[in-house]
PDB file of N, CA and C in Angstrom:
ATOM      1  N   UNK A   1      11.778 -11.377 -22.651  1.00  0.00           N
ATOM      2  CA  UNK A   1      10.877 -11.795 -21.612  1.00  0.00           C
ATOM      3  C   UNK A   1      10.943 -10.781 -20.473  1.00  0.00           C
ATOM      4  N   UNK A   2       9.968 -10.373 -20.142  1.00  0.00           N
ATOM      5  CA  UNK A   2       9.667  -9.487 -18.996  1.00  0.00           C
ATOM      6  C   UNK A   2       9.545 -10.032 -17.614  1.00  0.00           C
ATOM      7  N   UNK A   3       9.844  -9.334 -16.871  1.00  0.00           N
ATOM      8  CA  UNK A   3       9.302  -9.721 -15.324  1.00  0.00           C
ATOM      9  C   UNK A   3       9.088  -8.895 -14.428  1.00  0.00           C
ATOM     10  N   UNK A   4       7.711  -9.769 -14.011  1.00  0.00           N
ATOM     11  CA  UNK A   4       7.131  -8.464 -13.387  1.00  0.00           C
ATOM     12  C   UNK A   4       7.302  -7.973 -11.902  1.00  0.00           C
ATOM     13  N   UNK A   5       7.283  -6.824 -11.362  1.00  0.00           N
ATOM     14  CA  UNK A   5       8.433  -6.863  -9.937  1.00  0.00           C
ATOM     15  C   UNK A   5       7.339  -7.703  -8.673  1.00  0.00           C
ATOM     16  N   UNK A   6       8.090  -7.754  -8.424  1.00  0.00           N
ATOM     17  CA  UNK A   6       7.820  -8.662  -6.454  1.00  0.00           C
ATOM     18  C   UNK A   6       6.645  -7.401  -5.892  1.00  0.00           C
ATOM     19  N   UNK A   7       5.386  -7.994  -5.205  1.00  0.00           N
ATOM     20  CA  UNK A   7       5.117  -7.283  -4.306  1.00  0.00           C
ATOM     21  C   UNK A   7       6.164  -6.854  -2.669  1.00  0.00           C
ATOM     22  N   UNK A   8       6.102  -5.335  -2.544  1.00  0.00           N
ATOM     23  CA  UNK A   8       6.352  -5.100  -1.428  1.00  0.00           C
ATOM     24  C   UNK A   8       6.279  -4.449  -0.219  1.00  0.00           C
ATOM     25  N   UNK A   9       6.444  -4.372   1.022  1.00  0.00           N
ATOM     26  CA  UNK A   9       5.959  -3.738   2.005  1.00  0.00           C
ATOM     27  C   UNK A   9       5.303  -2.197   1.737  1.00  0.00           C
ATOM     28  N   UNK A  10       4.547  -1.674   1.731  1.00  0.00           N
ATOM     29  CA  UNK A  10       3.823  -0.190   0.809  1.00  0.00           C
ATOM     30  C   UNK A  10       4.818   0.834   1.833  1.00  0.00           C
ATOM     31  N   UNK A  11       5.572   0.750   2.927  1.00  0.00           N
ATOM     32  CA  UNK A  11       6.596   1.307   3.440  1.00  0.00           C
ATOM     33  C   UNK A  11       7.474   1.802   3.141  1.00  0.00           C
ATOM     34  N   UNK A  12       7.583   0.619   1.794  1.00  0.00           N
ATOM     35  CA  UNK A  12       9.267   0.776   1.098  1.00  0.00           C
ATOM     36  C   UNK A  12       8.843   1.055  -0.348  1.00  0.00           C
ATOM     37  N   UNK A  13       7.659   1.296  -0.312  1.00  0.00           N
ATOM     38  CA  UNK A  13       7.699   2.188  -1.898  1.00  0.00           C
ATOM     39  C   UNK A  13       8.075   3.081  -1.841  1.00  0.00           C
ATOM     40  N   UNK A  14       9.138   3.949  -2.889  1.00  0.00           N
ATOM     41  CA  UNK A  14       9.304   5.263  -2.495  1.00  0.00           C
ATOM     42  C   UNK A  14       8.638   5.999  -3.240  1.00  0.00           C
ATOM     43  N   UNK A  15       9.179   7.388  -2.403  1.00  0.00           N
ATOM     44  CA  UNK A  15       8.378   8.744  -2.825  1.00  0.00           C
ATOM     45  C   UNK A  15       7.996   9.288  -4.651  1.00  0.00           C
ATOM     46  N   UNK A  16       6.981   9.049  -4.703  1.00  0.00           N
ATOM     47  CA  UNK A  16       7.112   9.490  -6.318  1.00  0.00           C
ATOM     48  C   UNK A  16       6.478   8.332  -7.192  1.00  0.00           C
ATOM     49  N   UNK A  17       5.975   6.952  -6.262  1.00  0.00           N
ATOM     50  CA  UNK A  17       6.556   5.874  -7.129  1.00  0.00           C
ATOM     51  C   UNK A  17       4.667   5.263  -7.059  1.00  0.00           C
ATOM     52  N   UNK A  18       4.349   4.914  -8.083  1.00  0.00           N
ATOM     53  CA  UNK A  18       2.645   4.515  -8.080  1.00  0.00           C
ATOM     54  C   UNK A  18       3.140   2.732  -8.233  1.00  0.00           C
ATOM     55  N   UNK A  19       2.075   2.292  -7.238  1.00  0.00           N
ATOM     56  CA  UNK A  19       2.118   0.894  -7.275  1.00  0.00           C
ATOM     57  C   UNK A  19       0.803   0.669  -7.045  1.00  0.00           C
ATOM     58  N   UNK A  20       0.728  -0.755  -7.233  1.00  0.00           N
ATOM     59  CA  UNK A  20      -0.955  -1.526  -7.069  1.00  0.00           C
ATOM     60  C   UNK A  20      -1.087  -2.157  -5.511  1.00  0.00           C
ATOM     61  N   UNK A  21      -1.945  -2.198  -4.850  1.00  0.00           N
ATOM     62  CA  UNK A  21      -2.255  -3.035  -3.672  1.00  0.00           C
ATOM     63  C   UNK A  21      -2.388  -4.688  -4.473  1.00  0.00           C
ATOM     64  N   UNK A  22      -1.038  -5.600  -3.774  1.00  0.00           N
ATOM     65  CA  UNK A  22      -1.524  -6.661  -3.920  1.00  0.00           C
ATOM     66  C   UNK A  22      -2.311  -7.509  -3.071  1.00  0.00           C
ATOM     67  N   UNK A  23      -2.012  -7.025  -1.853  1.00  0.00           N
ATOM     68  CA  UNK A  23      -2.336  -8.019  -0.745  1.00  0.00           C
ATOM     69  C   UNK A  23      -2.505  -7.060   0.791  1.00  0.00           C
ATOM     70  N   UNK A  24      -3.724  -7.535   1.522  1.00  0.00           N
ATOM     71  CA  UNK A  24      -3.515  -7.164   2.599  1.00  0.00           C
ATOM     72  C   UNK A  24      -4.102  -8.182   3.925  1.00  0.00           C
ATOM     73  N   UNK A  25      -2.997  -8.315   5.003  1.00  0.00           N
ATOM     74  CA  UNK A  25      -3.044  -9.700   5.624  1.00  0.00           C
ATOM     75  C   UNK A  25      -2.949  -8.851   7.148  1.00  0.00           C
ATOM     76  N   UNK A  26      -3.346  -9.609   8.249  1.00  0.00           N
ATOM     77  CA  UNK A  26      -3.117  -9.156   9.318  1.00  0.00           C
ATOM     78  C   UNK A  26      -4.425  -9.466  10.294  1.00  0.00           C
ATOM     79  N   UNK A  27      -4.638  -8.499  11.534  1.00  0.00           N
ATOM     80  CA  UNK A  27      -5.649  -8.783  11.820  1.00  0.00           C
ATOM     81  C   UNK A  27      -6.872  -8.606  11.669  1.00  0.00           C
ATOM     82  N   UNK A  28      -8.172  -9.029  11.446  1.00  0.00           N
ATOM     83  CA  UNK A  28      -9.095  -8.524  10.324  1.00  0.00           C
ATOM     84  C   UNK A  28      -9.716  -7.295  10.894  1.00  0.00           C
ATOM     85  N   UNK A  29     -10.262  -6.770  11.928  1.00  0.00           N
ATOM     86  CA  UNK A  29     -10.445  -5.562  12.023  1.00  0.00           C
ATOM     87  C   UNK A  29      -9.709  -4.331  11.664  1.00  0.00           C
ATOM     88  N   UNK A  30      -8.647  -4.473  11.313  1.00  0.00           N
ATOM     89  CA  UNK A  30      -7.306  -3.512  11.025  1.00  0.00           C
ATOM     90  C   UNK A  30      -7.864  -3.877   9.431  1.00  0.00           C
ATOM     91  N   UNK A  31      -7.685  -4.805   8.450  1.00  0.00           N
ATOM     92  CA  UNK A  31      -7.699  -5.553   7.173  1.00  0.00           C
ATOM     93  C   UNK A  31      -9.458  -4.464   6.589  1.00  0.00           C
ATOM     94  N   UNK A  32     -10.042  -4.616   7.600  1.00  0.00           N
ATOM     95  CA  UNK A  32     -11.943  -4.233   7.230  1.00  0.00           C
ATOM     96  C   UNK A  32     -11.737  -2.901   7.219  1.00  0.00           C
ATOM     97  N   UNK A  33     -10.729  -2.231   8.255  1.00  0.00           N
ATOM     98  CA  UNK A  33     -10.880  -0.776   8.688  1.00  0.00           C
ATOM     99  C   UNK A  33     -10.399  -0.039   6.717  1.00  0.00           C
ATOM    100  N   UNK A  34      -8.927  -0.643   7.047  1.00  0.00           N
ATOM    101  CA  UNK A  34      -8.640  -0.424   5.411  1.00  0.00           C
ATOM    102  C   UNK A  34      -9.443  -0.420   4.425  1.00  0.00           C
ATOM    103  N   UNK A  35     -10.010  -1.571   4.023  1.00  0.00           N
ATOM    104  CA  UNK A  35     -10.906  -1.404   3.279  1.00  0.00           C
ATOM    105  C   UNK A  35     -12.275  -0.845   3.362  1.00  0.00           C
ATOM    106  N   UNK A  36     -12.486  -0.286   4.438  1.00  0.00           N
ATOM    107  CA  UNK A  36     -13.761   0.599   4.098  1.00  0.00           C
ATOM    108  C   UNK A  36     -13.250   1.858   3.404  1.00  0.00           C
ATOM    109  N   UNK A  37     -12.113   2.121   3.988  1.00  0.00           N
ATOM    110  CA  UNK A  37     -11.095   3.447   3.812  1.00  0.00           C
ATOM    111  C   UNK A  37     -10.882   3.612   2.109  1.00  0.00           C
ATOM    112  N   UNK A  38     -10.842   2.996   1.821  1.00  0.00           N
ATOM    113  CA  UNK A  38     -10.472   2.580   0.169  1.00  0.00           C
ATOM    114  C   UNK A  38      -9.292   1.732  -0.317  1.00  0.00           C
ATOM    115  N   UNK A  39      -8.231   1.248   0.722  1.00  0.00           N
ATOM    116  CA  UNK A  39      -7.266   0.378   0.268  1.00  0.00           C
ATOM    117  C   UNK A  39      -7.739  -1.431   0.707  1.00  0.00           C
ATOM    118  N   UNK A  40      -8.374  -1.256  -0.805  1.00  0.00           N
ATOM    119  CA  UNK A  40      -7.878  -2.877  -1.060  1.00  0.00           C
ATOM    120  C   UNK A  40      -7.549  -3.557  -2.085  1.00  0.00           C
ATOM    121  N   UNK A  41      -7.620  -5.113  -2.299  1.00  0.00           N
ATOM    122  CA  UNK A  41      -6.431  -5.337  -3.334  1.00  0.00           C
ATOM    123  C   UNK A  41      -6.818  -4.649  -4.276  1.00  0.00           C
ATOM    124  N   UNK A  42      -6.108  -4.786  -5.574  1.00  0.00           N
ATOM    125  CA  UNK A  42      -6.051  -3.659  -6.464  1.00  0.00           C
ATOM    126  C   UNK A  42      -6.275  -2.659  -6.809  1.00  0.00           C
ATOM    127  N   UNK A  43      -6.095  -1.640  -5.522  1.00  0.00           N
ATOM    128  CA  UNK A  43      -6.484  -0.537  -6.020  1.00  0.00           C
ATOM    129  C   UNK A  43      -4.893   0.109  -6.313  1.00  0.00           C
ATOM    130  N   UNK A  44      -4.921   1.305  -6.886  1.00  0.00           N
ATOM    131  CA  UNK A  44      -3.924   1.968  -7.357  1.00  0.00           C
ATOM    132  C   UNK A  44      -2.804   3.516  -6.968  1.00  0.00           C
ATOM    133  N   UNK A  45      -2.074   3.207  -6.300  1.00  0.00           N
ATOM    134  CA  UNK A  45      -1.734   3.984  -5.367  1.00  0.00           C
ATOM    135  C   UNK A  45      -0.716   5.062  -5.640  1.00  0.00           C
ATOM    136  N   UNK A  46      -0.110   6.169  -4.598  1.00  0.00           N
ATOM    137  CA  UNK A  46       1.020   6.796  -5.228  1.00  0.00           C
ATOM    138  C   UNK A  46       1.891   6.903  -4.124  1.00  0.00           C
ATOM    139  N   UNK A  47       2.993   6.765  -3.856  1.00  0.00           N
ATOM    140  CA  UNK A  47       3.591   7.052  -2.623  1.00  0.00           C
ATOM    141  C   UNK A  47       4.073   8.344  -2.392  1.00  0.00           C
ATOM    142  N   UNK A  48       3.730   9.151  -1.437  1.00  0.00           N
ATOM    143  CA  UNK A  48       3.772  10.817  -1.056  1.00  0.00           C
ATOM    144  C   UNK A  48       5.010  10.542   0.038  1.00  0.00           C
ATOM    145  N   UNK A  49       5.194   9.334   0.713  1.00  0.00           N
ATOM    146  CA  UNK A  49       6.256   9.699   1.396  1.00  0.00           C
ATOM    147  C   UNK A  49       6.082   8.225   2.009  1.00  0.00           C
ATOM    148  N   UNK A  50       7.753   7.722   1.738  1.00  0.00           N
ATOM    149  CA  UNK A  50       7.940   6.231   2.354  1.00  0.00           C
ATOM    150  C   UNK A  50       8.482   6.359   3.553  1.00  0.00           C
ATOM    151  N   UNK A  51       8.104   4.610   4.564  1.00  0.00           N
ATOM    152  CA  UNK A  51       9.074   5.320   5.915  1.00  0.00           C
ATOM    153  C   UNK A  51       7.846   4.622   6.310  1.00  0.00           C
ATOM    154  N   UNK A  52       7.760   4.544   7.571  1.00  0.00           N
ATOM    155  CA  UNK A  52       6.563   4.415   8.989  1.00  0.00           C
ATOM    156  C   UNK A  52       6.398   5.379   9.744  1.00  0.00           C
ATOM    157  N   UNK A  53       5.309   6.048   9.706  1.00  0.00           N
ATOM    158  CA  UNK A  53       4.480   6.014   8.979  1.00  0.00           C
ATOM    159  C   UNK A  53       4.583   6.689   7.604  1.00  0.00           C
ATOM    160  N   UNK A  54       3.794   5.922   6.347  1.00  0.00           N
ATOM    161  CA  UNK A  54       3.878   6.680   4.907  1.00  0.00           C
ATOM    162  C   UNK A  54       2.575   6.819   4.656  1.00  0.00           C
ATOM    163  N   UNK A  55       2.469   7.738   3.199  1.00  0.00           N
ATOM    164  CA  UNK A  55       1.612   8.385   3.276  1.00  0.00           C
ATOM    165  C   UNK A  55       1.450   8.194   2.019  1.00  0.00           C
ATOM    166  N   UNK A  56       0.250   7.660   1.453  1.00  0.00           N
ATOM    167  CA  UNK A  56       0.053   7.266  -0.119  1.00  0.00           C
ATOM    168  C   UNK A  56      -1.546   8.417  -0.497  1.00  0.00           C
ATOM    169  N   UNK A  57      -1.431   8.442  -1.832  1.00  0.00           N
ATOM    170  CA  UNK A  57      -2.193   8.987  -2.548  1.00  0.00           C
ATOM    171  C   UNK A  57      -3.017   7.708  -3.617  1.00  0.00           C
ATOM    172  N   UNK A  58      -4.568   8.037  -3.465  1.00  0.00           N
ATOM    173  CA  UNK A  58      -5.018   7.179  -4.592  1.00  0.00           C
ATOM    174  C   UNK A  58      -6.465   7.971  -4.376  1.00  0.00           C
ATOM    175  N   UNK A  59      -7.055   8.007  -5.800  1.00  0.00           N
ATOM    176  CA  UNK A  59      -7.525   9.131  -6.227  1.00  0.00           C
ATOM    177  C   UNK A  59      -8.120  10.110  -5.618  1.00  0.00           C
ATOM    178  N   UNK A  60      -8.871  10.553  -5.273  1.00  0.00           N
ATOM    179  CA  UNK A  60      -9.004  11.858  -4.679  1.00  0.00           C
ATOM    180  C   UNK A  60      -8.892  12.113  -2.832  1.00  0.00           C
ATOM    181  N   UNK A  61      -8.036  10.884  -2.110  1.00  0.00           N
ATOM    182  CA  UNK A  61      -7.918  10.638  -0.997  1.00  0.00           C
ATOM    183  C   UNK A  61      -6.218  11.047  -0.489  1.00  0.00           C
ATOM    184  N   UNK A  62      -5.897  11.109   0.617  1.00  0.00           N
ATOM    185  CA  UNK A  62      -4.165  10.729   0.940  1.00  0.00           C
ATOM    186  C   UNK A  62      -4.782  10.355   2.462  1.00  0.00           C
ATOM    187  N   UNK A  63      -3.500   9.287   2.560  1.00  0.00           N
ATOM    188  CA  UNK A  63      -4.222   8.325   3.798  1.00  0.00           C
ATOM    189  C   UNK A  63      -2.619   8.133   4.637  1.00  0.00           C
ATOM    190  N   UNK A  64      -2.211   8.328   5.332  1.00  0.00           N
ATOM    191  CA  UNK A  64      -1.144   7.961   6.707  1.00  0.00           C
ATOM    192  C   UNK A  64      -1.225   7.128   6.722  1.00  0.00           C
ATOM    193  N   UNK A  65      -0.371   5.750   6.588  1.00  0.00           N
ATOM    194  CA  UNK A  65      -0.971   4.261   6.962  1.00  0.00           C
ATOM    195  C   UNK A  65       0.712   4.015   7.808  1.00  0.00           C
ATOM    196  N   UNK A  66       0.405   3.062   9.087  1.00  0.00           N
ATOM    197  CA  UNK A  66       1.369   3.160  10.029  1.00  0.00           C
ATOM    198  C   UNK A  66       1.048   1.716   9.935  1.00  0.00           C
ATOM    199  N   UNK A  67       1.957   0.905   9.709  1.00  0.00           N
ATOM    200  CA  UNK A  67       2.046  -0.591   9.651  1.00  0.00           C
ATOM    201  C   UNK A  67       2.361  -1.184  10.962  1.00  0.00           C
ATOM    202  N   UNK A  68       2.255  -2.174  11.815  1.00  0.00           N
ATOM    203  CA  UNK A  68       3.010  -2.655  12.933  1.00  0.00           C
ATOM    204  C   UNK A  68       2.346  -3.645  13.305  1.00  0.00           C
ATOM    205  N   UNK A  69       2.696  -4.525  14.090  1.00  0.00           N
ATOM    206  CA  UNK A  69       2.234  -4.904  14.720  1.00  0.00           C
ATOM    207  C   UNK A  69       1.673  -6.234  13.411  1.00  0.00           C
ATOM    208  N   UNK A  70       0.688  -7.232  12.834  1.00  0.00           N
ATOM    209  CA  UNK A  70       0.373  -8.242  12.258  1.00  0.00           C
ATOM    210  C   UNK A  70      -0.279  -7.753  11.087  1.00  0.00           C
ATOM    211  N   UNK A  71      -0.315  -6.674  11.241  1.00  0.00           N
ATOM    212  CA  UNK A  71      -0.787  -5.319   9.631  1.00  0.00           C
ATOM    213  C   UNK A  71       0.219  -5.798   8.468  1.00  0.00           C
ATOM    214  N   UNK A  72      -0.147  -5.907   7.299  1.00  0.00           N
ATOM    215  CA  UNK A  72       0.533  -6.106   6.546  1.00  0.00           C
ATOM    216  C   UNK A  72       0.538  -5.616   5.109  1.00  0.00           C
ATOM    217  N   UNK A  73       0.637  -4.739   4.129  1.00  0.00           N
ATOM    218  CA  UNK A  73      -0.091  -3.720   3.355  1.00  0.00           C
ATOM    219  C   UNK A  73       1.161  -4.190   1.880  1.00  0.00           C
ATOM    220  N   UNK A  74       1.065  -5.225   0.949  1.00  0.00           N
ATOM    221  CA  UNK A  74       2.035  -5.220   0.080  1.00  0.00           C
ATOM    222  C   UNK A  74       1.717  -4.582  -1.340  1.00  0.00           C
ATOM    223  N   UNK A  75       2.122  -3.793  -2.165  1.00  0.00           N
ATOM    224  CA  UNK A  75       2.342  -3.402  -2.689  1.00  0.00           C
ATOM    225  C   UNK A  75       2.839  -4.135  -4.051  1.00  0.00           C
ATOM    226  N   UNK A  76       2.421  -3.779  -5.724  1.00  0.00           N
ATOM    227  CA  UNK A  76       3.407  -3.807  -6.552  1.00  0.00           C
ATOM    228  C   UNK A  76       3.564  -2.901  -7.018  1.00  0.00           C
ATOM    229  N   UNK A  77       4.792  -2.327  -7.402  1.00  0.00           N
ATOM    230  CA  UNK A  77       5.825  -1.506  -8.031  1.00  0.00           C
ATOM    231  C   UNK A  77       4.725  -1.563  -9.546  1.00  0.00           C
ATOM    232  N   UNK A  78       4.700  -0.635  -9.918  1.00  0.00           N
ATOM    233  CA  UNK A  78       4.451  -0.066 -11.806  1.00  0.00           C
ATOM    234  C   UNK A  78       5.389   0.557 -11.979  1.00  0.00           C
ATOM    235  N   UNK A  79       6.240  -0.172 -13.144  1.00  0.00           N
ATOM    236  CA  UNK A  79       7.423   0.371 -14.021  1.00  0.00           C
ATOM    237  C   UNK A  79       7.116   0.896 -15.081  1.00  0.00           C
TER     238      UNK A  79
END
């Protein structure tokens, strides 16, 4: 039996590591801005560098995303 990992903060993905957008919560102008940008749920990501601010890759984009404040950006891990 498999299990599949926990979404988590896209902060603490590390470097190297492709995960899925599960969820994004916070305040909705911040939530809309993202998603015009191209991160929303499921899209498919790469992490270029974890930390605040990190810096993800998903397909032909790389985006700085600085979390704080009621922003909330979770992540799942692909093993």
């Amino acid at each position: 039996m498999s299990v599949s990992p926990q979404p988590i903060p896209i902060q603490d993905l590390q470097t190297g590591t492709r995960g899925r957008v599960a969820e994004l919560s916070g305040d909705s102008n911040e939530v809309a801005r993202l998603a015009a940008l191209g991160i929303r749920q499921g899209v498919e990501l790469c992490s270029l560098r974890n930390g605040c601010p990190c810096i993800v890759q998903f397909g032909c984009s790389r985006m700085c995303i600085r979390t704080s404040g009621q922003l909330k950006v979770m992540v799942t891990p692909e093993s």
